[in-house]
Protein backbone atom coordinates (compact mmCIF):
# COMPACT_ATOMS: atom_id res chain seq x y z
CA UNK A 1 26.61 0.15 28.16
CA UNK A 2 23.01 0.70 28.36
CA UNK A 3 20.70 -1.59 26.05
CA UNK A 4 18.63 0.59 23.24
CA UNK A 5 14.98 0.19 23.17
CA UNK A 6 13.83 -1.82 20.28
CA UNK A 7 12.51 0.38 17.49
CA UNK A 8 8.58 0.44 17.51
CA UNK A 9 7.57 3.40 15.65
CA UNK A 10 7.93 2.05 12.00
CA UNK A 11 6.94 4.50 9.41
CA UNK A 12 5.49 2.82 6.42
CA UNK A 13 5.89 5.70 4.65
CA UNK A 14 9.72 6.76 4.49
CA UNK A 15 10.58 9.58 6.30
CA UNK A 16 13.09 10.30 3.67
CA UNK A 17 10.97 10.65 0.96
CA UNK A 18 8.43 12.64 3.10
CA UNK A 19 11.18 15.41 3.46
CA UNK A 20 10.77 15.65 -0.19
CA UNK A 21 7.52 17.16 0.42
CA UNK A 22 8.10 19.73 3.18
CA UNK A 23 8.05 23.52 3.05
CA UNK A 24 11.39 25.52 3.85
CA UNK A 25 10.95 24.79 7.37
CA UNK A 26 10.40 21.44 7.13
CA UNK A 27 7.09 21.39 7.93
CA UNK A 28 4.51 18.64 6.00
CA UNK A 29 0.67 19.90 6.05
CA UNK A 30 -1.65 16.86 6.66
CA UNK A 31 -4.71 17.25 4.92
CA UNK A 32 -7.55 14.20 6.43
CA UNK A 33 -9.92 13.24 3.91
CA UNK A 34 -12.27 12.88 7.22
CA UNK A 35 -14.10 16.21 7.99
CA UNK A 36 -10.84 16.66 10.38
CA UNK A 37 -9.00 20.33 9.80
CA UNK A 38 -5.70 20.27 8.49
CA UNK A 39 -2.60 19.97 10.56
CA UNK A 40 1.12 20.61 11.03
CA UNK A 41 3.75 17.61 11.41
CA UNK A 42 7.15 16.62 10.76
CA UNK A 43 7.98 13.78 8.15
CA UNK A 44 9.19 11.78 11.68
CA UNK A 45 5.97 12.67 13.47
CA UNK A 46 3.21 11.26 10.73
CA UNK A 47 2.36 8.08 8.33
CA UNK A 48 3.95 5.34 11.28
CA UNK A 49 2.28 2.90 12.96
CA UNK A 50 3.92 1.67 16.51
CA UNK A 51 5.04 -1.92 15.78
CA UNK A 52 4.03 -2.03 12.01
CA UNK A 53 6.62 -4.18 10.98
CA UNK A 54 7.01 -6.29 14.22
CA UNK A 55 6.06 -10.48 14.10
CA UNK A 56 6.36 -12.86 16.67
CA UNK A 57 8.99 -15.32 16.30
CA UNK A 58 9.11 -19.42 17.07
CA UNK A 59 9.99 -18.66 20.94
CA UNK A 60 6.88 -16.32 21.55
CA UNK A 61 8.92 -13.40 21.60
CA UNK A 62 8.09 -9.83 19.76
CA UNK A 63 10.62 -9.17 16.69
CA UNK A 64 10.76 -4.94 16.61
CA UNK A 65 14.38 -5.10 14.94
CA UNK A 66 14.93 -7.27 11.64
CA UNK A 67 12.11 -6.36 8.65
CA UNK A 68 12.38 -2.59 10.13
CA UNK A 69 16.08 -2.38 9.79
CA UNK A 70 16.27 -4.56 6.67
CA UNK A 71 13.71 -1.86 5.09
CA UNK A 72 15.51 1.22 6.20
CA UNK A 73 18.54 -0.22 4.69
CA UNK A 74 17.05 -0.37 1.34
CA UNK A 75 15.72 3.06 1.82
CA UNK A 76 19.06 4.15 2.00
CA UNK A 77 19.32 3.07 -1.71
CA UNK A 78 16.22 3.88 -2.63
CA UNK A 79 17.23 8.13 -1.39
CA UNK A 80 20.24 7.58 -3.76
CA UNK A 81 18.60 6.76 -6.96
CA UNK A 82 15.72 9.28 -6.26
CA UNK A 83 18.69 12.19 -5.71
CA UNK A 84 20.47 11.26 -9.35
CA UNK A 85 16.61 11.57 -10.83
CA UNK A 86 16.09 14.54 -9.97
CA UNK A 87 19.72 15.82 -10.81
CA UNK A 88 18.40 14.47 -14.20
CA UNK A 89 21.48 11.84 -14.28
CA UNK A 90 20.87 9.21 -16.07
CA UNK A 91 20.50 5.73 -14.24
CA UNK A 92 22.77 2.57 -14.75
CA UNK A 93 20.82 -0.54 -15.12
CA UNK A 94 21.57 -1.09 -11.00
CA UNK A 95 19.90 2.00 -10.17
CA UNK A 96 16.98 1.35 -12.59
CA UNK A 97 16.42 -2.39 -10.65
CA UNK A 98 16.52 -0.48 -7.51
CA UNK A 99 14.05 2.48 -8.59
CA UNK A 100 12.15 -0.79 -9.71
CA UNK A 101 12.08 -2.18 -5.98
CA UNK A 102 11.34 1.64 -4.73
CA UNK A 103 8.25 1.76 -6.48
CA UNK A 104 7.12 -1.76 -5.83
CA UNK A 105 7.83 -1.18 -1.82
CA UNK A 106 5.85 1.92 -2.14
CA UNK A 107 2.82 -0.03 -3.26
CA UNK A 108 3.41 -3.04 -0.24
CA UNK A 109 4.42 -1.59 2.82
CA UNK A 110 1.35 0.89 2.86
CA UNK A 111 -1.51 0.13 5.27
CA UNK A 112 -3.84 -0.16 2.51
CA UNK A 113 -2.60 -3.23 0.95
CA UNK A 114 -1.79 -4.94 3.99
CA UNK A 115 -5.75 -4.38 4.84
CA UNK A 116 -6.86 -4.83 1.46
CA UNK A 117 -5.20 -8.64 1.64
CA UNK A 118 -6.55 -9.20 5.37
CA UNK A 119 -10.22 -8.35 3.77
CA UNK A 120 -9.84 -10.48 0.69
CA UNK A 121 -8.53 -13.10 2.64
CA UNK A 122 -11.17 -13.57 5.11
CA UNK A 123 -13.69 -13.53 2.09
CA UNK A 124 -11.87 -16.51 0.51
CA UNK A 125 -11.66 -18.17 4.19
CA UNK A 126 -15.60 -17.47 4.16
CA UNK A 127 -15.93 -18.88 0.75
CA UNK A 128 -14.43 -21.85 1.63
CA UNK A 129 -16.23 -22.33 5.27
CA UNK A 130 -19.49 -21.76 2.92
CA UNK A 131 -18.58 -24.97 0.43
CA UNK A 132 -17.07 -26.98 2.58
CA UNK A 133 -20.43 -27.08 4.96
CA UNK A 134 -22.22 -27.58 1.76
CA UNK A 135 -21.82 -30.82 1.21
CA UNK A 136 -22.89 -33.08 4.22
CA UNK A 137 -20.89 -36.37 4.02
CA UNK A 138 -17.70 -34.81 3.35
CA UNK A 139 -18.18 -32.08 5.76
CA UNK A 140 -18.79 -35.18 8.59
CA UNK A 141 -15.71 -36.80 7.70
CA UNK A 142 -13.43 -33.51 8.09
CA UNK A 143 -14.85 -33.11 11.62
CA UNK A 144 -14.06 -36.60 12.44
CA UNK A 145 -10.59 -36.38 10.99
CA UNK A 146 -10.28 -33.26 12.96
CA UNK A 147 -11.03 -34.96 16.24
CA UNK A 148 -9.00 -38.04 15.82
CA UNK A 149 -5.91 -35.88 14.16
CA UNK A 150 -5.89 -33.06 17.46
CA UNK A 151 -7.37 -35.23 20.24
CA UNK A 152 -9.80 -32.14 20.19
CA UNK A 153 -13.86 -32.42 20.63
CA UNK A 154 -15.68 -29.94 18.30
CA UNK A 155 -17.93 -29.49 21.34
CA UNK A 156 -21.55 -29.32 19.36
CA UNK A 157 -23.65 -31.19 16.90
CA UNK A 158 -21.98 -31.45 13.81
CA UNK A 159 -24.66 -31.24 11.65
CA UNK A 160 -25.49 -27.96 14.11
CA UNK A 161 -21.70 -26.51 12.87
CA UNK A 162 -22.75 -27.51 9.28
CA UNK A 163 -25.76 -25.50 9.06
CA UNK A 164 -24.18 -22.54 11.26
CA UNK A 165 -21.30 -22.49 8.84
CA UNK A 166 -23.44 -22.31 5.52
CA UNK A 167 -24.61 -19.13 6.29
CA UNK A 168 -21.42 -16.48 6.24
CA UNK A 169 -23.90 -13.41 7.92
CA UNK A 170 -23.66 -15.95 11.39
CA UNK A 171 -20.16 -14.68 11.93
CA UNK A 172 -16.73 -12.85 10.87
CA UNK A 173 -13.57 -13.80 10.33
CA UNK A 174 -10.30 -11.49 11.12
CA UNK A 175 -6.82 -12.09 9.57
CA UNK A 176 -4.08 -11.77 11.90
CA UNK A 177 -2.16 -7.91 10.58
CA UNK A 178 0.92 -9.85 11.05
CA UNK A 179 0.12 -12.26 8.40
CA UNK A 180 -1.08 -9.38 6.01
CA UNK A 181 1.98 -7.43 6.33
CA UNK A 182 4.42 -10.40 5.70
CA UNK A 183 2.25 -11.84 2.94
CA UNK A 184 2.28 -8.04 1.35
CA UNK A 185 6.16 -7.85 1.33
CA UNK A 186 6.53 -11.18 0.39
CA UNK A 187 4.69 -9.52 -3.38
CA UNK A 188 8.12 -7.02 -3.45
CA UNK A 189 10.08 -8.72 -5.73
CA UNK A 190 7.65 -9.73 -8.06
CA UNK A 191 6.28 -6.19 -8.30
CA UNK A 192 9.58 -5.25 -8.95
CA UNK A 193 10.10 -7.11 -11.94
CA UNK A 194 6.87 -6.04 -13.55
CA UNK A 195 8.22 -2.63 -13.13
CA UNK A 196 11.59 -2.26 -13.98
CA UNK A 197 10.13 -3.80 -17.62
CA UNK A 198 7.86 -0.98 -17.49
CA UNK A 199 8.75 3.07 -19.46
CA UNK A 200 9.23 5.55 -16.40
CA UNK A 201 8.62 9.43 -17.40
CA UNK A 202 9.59 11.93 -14.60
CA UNK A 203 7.39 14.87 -15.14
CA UNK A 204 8.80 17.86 -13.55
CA UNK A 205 5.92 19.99 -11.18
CA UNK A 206 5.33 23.90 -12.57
CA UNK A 207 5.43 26.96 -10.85
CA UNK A 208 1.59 27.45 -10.54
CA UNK A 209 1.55 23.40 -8.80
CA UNK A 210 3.61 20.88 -6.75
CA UNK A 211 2.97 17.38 -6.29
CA UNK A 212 1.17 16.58 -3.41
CA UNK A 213 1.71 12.86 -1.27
CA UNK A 214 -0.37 10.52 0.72
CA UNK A 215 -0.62 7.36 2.73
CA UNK A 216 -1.37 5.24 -0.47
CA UNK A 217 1.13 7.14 -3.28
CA UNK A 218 1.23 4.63 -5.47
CA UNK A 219 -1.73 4.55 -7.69
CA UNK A 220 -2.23 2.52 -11.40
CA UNK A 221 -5.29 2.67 -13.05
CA UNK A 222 -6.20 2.23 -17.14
CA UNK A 223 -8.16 5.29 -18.60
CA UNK A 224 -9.82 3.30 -20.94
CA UNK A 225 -11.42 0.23 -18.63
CA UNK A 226 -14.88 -0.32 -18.14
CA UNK A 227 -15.48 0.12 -14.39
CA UNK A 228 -18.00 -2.17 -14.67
CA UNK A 229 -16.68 -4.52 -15.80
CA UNK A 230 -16.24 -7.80 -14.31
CA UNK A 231 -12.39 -8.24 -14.89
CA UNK A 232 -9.89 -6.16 -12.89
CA UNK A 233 -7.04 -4.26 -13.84
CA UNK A 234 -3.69 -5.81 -14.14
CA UNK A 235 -0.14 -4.17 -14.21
CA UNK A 236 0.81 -6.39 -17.04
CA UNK A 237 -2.12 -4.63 -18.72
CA UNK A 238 -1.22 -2.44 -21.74
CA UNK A 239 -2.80 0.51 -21.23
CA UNK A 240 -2.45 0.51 -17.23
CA UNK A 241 -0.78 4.02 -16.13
CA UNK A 242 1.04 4.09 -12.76
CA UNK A 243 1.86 7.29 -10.38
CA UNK A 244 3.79 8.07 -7.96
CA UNK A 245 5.05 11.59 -7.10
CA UNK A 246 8.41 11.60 -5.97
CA UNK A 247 8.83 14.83 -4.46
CA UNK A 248 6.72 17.94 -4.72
CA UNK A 249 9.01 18.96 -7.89
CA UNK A 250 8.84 15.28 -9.60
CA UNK A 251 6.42 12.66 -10.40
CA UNK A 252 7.18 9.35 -11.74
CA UNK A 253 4.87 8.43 -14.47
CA UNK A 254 5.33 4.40 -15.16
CA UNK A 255 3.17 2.79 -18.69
CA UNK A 256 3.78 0.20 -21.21
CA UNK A 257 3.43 2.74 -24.47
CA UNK A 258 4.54 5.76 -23.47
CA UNK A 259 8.02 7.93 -24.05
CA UNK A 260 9.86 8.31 -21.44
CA UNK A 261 12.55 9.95 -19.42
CA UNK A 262 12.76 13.91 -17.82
CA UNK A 263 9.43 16.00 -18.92
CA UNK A 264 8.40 19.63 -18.26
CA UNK A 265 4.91 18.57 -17.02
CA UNK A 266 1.70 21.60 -17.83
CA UNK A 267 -0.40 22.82 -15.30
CA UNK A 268 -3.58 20.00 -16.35
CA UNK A 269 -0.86 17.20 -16.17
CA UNK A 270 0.49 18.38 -12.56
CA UNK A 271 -3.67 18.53 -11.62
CA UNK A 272 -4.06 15.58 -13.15
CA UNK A 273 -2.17 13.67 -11.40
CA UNK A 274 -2.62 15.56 -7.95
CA UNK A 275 -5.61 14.17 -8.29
CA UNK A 276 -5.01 10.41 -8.53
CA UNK A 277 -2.61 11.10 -5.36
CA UNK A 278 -5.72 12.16 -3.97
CA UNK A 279 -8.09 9.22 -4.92
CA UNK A 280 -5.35 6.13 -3.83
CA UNK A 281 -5.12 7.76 -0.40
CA UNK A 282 -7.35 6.45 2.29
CA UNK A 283 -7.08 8.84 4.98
CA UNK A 284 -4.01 11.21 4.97
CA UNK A 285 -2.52 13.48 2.09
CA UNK A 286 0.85 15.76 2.50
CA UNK A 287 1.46 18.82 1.36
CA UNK A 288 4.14 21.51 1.56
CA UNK A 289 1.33 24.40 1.66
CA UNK A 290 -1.57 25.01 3.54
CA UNK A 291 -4.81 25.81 1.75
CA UNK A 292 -8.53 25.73 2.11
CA UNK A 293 -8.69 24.89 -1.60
CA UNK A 294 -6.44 21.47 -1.20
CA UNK A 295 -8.34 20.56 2.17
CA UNK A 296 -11.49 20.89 0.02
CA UNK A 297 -11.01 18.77 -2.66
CA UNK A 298 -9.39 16.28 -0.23
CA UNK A 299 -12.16 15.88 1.63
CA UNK A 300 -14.13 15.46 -2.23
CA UNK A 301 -12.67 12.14 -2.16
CA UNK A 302 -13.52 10.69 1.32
CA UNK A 303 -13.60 6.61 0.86
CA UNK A 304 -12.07 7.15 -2.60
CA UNK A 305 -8.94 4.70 -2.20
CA UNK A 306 -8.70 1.36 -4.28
CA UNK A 307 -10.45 -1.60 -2.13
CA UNK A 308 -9.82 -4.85 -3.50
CA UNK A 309 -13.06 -7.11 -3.71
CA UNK A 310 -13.49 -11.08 -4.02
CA UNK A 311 -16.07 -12.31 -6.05
């Protein structure tokens, strides 16, 4: 019997809930929030990335198989629940946990917050580099401990390194995607928790508007914070709202206050919300339709996704 191929196109956006958002033929319309026209593709043929999911294990060899196959068995679950949601059934407290690890995945396994920990990490690696080298005697010792620990010569003036290193402009540093991808899973569970404690609406798309997807579909802001402010925003946060459009006929609409259950959303709350799809996505938003109208205020929000920044 002939060996299969390891799997290296990983979508990190399901496939099945991209069919949710296809037009009779089954045909998604990828709208690019670059000045790029719009284009045609199948929920197989769009939001992947070859290898995505792939890590190098202890014997130097390339892992393709085990976190893609352990995630496409949970999206097997995951189709389940969504199907009895929008059949309006009402969920067990097992379905509800795994709607709860749905939504969380939805929010890890994007490319966004696997690059927004790679950039937040290197700041805090630069941080550190920057008061470490600021403090002379201590910064000595570390480089002689270094040497006498590795059997390694730094291979320049220390006090050279010191003064190179104070200054973060003098160079970058790059977090291994690997890293960032397992360190972004490894948030799942917790996630999770946070929302299966949270008050899920499903607010049912109109005949005038469908929900519309993107890369990032997960998005959770709170109306009433100051962007200015020097705090963040915080799922455990009261008045934090969270989105996610299920399908182009439901959206799941996640708070702390709010009723919830199946809803007959209005026109404004369908736009609404259309709109914060929109904003979370950083380069590519689905559609079953093609329009000039969508492509325009796609492109409105160019650089508009949620970029985390350390202080």
């Amino acid at each position: 019997m002939t060996k299969q191929k390891p799997k290296k196109r990983h979508h990190y956006i399901p496939v099945f809930y991209l069919n949710g958002f296809t037009d009779k033929n089954g045909c998604l319309y990828v709208y690019d929030k670059d000045n790029k026209p719009v284009f045609e593709s199948s929920p197989e043929g769009i939001a992947y990335e070859n290898h995505y999911f792939s890590f190098m294990t202890p014997h130097g060899e390339k892992d393709s198989e085990t976190v893609e196959n352990n995630v496409m068995s949970l999206e097997g679950e995951f189709a389940k629940v969504i199907k009895k949601i929008h059949n309006c059934e009402d969920l067990t407290v097992d379905d509800r946990m795994i709607f709860a690890l749905f939504i969380a995945s939805m929010m890890v396994r994007v490319p966004n917050m696997r690059d927004n920990i790679r950039r937040s990490t290197a700041e805090m690696i630069k941080h550190m580099s920057v008061f470490m080298s600021s403090h002379k005697n201590n910064f000595e010792r570390m480089m002689e401990k270094y040497e006498n620990d590795t059997g390694k010569q730094i291979g320049m003036n220390v006090e050279e390194l010191r003064q190179w290193m104070r200054n973060p402009d003098n160079y970058d540093v790059t977090v291994d995607k690997e890293y960032a991808t397992a360190m972004a899973l490894s948030l799942l569970e917790d996630f999770a928790k946070v929302f299966f404690q949270m008050k899920w609406a499903f607010l049912k798309a109109t005949a005038d508007y469908k929900y519309i997807t993107g890369d990032n579909p997960l998005r959770y802001v709170d109306p009433t914070h100051n962007p200015h402010s020097f705090y963040g925003v915080g799922l455990a946060n009261k008045n934090i709202e969270v989105s996610l459009p299920l399908s182009k006929e439901i959206c799941a609409f996640g708070s702390w206050k709010y009723r919830e259950g199946h809803m007959q959303a209005n026109n404004q709350h369908v736009k609404h919300l259309n709109r914060m799809t929109v904003i979370a996505s950083v380069k590519f938003v689905f559609a079953d339709t093609k329009s000039e109208t969508i492509d325009r205020f796609v492109k409105k929000y160019k650089g508009s996704h949620p970029v985390l920044v350390v202080g």
